[in-house]
C-alpha atoms as a PDB file:
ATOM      1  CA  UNK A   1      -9.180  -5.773 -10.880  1.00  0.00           C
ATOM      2  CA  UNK A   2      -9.412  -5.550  -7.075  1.00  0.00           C
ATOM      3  CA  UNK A   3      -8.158  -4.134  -4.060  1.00  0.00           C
ATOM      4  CA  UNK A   4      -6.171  -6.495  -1.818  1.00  0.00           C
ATOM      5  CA  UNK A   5      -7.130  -7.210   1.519  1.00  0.00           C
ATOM      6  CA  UNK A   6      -4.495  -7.084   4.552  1.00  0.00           C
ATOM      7  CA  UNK A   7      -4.306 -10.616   4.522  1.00  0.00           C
ATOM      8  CA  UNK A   8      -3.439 -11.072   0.898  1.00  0.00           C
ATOM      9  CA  UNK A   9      -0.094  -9.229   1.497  1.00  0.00           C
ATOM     10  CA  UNK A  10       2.136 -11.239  -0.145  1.00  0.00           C
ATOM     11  CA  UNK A  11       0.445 -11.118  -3.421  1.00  0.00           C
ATOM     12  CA  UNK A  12       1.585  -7.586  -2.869  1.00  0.00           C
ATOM     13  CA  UNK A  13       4.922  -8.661  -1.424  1.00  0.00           C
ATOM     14  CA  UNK A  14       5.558 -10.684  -5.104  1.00  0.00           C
ATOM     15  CA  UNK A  15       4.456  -7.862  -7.293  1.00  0.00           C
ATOM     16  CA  UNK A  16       6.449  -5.062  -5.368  1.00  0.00           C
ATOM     17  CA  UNK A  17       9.730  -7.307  -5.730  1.00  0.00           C
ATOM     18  CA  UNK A  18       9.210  -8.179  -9.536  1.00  0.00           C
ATOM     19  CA  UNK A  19       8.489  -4.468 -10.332  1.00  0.00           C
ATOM     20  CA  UNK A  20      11.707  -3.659  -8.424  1.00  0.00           C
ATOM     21  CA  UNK A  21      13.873  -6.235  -9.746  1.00  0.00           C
ATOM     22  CA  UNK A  22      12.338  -4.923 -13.840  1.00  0.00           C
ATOM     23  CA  UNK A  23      12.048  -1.417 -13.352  1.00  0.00           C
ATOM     24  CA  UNK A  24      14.375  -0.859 -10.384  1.00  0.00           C
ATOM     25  CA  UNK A  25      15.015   2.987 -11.986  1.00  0.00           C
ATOM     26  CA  UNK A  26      11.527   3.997 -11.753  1.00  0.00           C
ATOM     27  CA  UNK A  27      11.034   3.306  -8.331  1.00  0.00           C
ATOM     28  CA  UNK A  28      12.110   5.740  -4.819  1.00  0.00           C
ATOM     29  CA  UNK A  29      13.547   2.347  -3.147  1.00  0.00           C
ATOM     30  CA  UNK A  30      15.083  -0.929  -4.187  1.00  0.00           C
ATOM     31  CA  UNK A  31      15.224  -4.323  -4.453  1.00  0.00           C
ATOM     32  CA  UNK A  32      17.831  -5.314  -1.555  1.00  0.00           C
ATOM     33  CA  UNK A  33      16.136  -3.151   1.152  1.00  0.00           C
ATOM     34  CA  UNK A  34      12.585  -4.630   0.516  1.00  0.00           C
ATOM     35  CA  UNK A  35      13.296  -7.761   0.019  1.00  0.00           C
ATOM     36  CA  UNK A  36      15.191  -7.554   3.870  1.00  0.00           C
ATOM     37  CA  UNK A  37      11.595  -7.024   5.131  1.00  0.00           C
ATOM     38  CA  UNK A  38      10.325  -9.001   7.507  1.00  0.00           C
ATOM     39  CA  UNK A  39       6.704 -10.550   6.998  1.00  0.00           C
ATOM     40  CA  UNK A  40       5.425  -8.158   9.443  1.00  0.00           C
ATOM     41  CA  UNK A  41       6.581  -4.799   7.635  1.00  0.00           C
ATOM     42  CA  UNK A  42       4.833  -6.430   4.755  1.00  0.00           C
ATOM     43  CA  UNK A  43       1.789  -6.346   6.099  1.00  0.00           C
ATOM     44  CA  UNK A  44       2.262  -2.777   8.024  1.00  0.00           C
ATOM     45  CA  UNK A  45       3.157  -1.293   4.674  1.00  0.00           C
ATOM     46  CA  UNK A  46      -0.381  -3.174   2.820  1.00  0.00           C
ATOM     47  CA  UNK A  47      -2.599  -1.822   6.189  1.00  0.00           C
ATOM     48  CA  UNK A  48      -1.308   2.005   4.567  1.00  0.00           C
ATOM     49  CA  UNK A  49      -3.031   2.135   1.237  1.00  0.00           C
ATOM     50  CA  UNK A  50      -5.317   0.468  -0.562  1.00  0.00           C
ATOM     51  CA  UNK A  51      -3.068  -2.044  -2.460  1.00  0.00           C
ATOM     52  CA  UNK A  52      -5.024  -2.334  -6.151  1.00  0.00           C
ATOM     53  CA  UNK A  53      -4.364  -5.412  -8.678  1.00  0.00           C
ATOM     54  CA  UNK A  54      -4.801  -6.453 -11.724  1.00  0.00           C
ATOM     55  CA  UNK A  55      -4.731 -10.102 -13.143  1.00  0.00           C
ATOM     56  CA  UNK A  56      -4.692 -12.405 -15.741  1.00  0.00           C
ATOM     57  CA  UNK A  57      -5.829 -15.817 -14.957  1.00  0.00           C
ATOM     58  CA  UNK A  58      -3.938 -16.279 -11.835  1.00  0.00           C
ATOM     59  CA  UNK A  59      -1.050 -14.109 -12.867  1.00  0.00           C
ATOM     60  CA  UNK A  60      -0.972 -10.544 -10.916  1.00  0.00           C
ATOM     61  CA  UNK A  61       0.465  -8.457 -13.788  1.00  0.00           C
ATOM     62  CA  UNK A  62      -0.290  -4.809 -12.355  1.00  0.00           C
ATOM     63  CA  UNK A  63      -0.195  -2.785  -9.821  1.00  0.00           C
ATOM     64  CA  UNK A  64      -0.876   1.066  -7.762  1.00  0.00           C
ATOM     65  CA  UNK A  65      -1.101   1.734  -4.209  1.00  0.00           C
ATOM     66  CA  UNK A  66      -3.346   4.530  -3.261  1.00  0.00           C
ATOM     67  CA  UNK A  67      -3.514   6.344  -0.119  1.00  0.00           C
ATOM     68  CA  UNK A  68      -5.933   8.565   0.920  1.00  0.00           C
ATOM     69  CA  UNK A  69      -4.276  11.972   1.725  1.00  0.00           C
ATOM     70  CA  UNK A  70      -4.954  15.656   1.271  1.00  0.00           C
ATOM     71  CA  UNK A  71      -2.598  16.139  -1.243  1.00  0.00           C
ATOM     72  CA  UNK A  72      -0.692  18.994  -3.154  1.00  0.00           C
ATOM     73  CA  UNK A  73      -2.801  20.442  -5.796  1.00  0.00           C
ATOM     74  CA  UNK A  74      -6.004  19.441  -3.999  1.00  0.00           C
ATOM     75  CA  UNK A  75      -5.057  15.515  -4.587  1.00  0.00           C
ATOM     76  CA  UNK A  76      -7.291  13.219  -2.210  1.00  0.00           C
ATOM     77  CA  UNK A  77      -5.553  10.408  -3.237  1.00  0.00           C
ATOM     78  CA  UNK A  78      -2.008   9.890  -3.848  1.00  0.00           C
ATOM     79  CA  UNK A  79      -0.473   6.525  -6.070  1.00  0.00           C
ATOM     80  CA  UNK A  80       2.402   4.834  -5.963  1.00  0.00           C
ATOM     81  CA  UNK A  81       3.918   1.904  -7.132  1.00  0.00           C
ATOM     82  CA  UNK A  82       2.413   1.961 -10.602  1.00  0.00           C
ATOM     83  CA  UNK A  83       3.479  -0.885 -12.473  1.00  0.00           C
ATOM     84  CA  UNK A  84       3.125  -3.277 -15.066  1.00  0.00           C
ATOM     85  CA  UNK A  85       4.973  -6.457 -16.372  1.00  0.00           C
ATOM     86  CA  UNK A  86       6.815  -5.919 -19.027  1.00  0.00           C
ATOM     87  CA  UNK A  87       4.735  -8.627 -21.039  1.00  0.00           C
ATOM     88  CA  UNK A  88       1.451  -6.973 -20.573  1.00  0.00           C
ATOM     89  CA  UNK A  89       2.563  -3.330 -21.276  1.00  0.00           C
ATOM     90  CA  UNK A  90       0.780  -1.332 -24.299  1.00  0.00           C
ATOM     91  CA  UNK A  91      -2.387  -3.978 -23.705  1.00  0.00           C
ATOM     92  CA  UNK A  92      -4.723  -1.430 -21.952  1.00  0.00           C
ATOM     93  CA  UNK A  93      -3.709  -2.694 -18.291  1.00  0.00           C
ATOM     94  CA  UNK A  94      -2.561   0.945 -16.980  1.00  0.00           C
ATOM     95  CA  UNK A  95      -5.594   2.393 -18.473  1.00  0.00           C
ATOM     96  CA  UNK A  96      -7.904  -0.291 -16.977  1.00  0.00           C
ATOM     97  CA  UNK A  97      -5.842   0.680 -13.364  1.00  0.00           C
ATOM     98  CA  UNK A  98      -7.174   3.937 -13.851  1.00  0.00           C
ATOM     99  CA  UNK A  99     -10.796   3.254 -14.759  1.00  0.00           C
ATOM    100  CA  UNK A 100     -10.968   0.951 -11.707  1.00  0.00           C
ATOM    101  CA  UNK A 101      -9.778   3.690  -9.422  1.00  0.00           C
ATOM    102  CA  UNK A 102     -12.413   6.438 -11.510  1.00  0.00           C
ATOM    103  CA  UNK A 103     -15.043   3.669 -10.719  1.00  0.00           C
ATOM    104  CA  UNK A 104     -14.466   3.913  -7.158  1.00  0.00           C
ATOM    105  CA  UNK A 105     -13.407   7.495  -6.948  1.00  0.00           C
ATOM    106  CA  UNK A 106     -17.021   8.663  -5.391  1.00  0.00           C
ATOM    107  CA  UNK A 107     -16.941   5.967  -2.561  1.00  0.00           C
ATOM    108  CA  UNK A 108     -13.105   5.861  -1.675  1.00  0.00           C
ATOM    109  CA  UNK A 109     -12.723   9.945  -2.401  1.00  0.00           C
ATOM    110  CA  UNK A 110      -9.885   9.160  -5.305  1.00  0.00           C
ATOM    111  CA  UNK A 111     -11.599  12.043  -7.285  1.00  0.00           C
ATOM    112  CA  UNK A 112      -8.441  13.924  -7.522  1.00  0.00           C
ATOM    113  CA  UNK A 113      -6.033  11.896  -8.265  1.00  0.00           C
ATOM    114  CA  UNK A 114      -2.104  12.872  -7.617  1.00  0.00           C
ATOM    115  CA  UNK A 115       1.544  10.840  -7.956  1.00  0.00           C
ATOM    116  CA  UNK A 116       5.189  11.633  -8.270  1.00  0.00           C
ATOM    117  CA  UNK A 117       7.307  10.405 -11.729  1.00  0.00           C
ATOM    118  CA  UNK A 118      11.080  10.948 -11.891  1.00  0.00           C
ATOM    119  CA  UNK A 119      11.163  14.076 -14.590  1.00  0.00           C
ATOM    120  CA  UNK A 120      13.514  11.483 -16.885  1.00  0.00           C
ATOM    121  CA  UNK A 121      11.151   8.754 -17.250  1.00  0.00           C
ATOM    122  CA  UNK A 122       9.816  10.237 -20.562  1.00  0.00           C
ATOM    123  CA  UNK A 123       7.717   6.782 -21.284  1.00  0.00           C
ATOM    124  CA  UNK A 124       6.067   6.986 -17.624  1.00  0.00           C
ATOM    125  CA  UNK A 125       5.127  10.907 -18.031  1.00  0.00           C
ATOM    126  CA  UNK A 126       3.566  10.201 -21.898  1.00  0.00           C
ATOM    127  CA  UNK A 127       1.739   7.573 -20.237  1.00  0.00           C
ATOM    128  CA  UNK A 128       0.255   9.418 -17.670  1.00  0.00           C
ATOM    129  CA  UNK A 129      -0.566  12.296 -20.178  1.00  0.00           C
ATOM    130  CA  UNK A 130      -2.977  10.098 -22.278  1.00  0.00           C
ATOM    131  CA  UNK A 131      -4.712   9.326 -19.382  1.00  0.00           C
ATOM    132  CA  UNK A 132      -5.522  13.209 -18.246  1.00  0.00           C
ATOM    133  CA  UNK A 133      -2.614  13.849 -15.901  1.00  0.00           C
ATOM    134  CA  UNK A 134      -0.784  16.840 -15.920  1.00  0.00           C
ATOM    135  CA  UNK A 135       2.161  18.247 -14.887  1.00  0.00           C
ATOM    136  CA  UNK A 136       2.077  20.152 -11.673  1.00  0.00           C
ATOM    137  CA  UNK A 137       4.384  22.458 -10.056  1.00  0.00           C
ATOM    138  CA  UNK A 138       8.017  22.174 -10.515  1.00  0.00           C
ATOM    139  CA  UNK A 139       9.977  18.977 -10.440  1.00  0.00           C
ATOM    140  CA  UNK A 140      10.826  18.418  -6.365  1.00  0.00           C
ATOM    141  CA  UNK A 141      14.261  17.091  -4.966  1.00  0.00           C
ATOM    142  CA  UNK A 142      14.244  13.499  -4.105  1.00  0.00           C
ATOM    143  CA  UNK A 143      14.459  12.347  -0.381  1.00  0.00           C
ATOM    144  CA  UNK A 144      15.686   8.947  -1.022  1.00  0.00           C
ATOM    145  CA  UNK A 145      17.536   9.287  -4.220  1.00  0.00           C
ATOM    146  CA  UNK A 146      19.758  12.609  -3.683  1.00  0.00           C
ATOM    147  CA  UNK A 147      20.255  13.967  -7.023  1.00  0.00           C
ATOM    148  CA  UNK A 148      16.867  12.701  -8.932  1.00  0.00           C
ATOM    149  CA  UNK A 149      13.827  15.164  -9.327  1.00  0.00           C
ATOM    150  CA  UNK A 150      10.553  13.440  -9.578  1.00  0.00           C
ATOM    151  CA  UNK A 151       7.361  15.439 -11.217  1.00  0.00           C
ATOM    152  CA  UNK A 152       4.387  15.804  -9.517  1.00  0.00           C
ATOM    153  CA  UNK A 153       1.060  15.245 -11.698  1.00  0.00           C
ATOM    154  CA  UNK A 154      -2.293  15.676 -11.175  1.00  0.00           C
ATOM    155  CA  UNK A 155      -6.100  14.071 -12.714  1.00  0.00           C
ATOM    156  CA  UNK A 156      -9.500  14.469 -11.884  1.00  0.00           C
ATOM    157  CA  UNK A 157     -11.972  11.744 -12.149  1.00  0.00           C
ATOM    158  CA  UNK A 158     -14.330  12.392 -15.542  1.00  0.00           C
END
């Protein structure tokens, strides 16, 4: 598990693609537009967040941005981007996301951890429930997809 550095950005680059070419319905954006970006948008959108990984060997199988923001809900950190390959899902990856990001919660103020799910990704929201989120608010009108709702949910760090 680790954060990326700036200069790793197209370990990020890789993961964001595969995770929109899998999953392209979970995700705000798609495939064609971000794989049009230029090396240097790449590495604009890594400087934004702390990009967080999680490997196998030399295989990046996971992955959650998370910006530091003051949030709805009292969030100080929002995620995005939460994914994990298909082959390593129900293996304790997502959960092992989460316990990195509790580990640094104190030094990188992720104590209140917030992120957006679209209200018909049961699988995603279940998910998120066994690891203390909760629902939050009502579901919100999408800005990039016009017709989707996505849920806001909220954890604090134990």
């Amino acid at each position: 598990m680790q954060v990326l550095s700036p200069h790793e950005w197209t370990r990020w680059r890789d993961l964001r693609l595969a995770s929109l070419e899998f999953d392209a319905h979970a995700f705000g954006s798609n495939y064609e537009l971000e794989a049009s970006w230029t090396n240097e948008d790449w590495m604009s959108k890594v400087s934004v967040f702390a990009p967080v990984v999680a490997s196998q060997g030399s295989l990046d199988v996971a992955m959650m941005s998370v910006e530091n923001l003051s949030g709805d809900f009292g969030a100080t950190c929002w995620i995005g981007g939460c994914w994990v390959r298909p082959e390593y899902r129900n293996r304790g990856v997502l959960r092992t996301l989460f316990e990195y990001l509790d580990s640094q919660a104190t030094s990188r103020d992720w104590s209140v951890q917030g992120l957006g799910v679209w209200e018909d990704n049961v699988a995603a929201i279940a998910a998120y429930e066994q690891l203390g989120f909760a629902n939050r608010g009502e579901p919100m009108p999408s800005s990039r997809q016009p017709g989707k709702f996505y849920q806001r949910m909220i954890r604090q760090t134990r």
